[in-house]
C-alpha atoms as a PDB file:
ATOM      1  CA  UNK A   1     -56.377 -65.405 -49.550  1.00  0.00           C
ATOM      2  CA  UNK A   2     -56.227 -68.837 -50.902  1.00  0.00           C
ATOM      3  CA  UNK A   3     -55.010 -72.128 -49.254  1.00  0.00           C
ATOM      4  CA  UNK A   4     -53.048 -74.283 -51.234  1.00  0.00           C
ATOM      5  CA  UNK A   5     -53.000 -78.148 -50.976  1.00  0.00           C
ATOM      6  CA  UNK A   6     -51.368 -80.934 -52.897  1.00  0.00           C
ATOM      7  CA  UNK A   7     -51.444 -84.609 -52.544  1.00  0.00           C
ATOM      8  CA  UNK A   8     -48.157 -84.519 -54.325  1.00  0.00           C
ATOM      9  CA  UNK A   9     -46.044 -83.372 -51.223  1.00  0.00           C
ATOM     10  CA  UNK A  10     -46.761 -84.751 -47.718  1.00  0.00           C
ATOM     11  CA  UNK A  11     -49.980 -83.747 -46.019  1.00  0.00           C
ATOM     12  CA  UNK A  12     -49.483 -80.658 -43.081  1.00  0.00           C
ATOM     13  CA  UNK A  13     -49.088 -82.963 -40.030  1.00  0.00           C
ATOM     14  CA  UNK A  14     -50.709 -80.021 -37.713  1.00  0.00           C
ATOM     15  CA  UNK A  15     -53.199 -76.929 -37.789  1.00  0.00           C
ATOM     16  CA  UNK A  16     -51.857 -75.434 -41.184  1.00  0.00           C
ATOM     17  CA  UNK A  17     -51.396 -75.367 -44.869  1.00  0.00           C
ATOM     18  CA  UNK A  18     -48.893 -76.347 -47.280  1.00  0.00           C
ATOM     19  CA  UNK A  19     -49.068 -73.046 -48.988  1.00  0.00           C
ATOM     20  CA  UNK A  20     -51.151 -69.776 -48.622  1.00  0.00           C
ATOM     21  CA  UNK A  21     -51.204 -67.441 -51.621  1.00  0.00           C
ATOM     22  CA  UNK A  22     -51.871 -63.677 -50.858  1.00  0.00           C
ATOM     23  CA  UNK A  23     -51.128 -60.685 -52.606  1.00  0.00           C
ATOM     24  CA  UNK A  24     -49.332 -62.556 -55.583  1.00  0.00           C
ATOM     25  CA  UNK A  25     -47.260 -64.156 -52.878  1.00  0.00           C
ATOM     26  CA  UNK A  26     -46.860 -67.956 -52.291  1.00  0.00           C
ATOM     27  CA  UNK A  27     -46.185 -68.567 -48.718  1.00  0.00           C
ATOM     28  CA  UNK A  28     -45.117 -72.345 -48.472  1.00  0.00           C
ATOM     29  CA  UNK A  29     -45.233 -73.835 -44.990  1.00  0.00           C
ATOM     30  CA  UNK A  30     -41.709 -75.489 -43.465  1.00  0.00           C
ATOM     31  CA  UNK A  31     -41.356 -78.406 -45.407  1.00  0.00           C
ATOM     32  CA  UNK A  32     -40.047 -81.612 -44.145  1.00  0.00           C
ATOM     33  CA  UNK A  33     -38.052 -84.444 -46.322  1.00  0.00           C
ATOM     34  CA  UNK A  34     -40.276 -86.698 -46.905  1.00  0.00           C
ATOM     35  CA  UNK A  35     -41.700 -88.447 -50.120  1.00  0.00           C
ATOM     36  CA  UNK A  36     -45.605 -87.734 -49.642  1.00  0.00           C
ATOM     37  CA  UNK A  37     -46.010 -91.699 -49.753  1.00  0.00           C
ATOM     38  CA  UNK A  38     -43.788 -92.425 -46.675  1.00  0.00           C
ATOM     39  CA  UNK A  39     -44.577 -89.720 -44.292  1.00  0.00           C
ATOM     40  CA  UNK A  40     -42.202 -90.048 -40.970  1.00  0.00           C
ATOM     41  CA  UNK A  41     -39.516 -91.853 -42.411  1.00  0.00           C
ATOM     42  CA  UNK A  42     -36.860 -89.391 -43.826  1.00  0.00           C
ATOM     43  CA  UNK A  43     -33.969 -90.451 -46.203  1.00  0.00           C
ATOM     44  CA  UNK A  44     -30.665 -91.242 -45.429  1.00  0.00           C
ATOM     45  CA  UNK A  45     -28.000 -88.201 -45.341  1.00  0.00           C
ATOM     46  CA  UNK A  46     -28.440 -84.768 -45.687  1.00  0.00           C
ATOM     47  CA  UNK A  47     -28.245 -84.694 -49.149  1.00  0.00           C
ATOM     48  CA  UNK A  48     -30.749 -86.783 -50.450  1.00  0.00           C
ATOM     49  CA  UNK A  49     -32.883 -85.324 -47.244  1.00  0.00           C
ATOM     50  CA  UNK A  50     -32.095 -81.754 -48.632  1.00  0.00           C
ATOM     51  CA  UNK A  51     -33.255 -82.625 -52.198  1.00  0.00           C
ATOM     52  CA  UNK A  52     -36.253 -84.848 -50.997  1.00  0.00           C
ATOM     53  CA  UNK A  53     -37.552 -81.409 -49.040  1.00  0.00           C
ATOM     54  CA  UNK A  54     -36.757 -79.041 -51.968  1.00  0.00           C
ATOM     55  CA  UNK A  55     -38.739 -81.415 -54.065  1.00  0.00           C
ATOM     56  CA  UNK A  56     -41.460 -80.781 -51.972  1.00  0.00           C
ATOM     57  CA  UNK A  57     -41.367 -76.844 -51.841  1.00  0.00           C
ATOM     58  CA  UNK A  58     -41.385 -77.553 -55.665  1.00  0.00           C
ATOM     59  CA  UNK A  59     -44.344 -79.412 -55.670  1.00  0.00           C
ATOM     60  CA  UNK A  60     -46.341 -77.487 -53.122  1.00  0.00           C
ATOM     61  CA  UNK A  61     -45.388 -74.111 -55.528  1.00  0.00           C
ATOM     62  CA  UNK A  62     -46.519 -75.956 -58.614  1.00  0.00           C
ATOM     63  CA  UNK A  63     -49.892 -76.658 -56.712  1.00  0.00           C
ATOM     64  CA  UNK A  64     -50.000 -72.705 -56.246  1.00  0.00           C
ATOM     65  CA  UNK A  65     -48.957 -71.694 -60.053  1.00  0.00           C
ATOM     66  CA  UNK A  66     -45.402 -70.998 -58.979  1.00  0.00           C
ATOM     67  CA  UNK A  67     -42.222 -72.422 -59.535  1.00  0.00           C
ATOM     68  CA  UNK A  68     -39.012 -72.231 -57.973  1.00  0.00           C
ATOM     69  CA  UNK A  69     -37.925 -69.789 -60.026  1.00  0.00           C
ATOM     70  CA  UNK A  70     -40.251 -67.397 -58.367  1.00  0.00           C
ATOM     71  CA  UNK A  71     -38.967 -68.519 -54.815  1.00  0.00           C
ATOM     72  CA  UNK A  72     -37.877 -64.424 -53.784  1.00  0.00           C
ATOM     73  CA  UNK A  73     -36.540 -65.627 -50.154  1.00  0.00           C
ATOM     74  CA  UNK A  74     -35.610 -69.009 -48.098  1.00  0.00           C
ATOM     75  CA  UNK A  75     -35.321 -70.065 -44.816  1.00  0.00           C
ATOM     76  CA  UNK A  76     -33.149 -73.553 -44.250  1.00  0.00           C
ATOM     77  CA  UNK A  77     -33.299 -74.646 -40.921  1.00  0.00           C
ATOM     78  CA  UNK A  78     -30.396 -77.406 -40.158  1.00  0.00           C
ATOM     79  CA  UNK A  79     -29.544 -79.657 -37.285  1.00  0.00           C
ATOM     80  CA  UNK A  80     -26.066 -78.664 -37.357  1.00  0.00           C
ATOM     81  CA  UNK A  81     -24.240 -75.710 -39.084  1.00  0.00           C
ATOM     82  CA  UNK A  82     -21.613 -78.735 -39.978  1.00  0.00           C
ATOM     83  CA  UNK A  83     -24.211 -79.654 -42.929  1.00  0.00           C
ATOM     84  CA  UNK A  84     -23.991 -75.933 -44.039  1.00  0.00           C
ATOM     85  CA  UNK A  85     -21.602 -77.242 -47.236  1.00  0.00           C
ATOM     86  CA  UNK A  86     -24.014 -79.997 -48.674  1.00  0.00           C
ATOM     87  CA  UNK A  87     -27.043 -77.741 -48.267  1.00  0.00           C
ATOM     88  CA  UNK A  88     -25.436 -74.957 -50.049  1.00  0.00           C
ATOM     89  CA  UNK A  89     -23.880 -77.232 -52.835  1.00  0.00           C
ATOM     90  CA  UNK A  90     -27.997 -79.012 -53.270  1.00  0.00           C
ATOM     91  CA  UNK A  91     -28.930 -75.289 -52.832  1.00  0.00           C
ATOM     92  CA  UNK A  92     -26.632 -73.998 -55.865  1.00  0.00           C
ATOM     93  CA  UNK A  93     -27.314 -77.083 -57.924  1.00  0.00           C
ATOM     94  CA  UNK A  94     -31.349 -77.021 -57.732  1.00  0.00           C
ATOM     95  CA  UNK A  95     -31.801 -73.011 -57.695  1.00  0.00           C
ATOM     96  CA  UNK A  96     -29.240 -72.501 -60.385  1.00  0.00           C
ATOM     97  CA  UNK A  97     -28.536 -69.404 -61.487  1.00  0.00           C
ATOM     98  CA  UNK A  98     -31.632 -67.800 -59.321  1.00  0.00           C
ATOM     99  CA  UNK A  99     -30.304 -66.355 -56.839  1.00  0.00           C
ATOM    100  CA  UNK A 100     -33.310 -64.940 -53.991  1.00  0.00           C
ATOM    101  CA  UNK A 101     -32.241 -63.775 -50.051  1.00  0.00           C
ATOM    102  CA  UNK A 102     -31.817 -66.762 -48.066  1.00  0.00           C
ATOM    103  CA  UNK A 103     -31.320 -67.639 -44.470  1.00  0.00           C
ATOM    104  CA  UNK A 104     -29.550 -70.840 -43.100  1.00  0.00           C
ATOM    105  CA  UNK A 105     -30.634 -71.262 -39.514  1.00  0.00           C
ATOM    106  CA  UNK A 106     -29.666 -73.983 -36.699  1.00  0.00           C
ATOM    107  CA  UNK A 107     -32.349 -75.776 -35.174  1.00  0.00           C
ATOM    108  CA  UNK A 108     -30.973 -78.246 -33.098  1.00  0.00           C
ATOM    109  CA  UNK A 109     -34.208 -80.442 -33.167  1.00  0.00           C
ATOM    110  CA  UNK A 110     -36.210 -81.232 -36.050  1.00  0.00           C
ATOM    111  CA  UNK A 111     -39.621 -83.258 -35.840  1.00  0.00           C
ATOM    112  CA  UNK A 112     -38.941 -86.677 -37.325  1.00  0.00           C
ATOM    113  CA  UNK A 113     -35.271 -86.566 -36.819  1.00  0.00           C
ATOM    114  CA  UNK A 114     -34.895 -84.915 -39.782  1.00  0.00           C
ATOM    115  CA  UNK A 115     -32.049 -82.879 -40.562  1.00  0.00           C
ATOM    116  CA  UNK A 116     -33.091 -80.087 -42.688  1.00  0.00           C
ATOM    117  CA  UNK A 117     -36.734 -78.137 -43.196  1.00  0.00           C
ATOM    118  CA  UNK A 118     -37.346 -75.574 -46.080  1.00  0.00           C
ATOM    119  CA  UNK A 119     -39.193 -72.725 -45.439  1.00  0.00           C
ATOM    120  CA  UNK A 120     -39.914 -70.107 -49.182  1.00  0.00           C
ATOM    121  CA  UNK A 121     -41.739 -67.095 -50.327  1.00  0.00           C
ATOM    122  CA  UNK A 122     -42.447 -66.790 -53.818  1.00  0.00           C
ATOM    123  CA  UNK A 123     -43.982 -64.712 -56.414  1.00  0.00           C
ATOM    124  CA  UNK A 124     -47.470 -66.147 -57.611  1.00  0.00           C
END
């Protein structure tokens, strides 16, 4: 087992990692939208907040010799199902033709305010 850190996505803001790699799996903590150099203060909109957090996934999986290509499952978590649209549109456009299992869940509360946190598993 191997914990995986990155100064290139925002630092774990409690008693975990970023990532964990075991058994040529990347498992990448719930990652907020936040740019690594402005931690607590979230974009505007749940598109740019969507594509902020995916960037982070990205960079934490880059830290672990992945990519997000190798992403084989995905949890979003959302404030409100009403956002379901954008995220799936950022989703589509960032993924591509990759396709892996994915989960959209409601959380009514997200730390920060924020309105969307991305959760993945992916092959090392």
């Amino acid at each position: 087992m191997e914990f995986i850190s990155t100064s290139d996505a925002p630092a774990p803001g409690g008693h975990y990692s970023q990532a964990v790699s075991a058994n040529g799996f990347i498992f990448v903590a719930g990652q907020l939208p936040f740019d690594h150099s402005r931690p607590g203060h979230p974009p505007e909109g749940i598109e740019a907040q969507a594509r902020q957090a995916f960037a982070n996934v990205e960079h934490v999986l880059l830290a672990a010799g992945s990519s997000l290509n190798k992403i084989v499952n995905a949890i979003v978590f959302v404030t409100d199902i009403a956002h379901w649209p954008e995220i799936n549109r950022v989703y589509a456009d960032i993924m591509g033709q990759h396709r892996p299992a994915r989960t959209v869940a409601v959380s009514p509360q997200l730390h920060y305010g924020c309105l969307v946190e991305i959760q993945v598993t992916a092959l090392a």
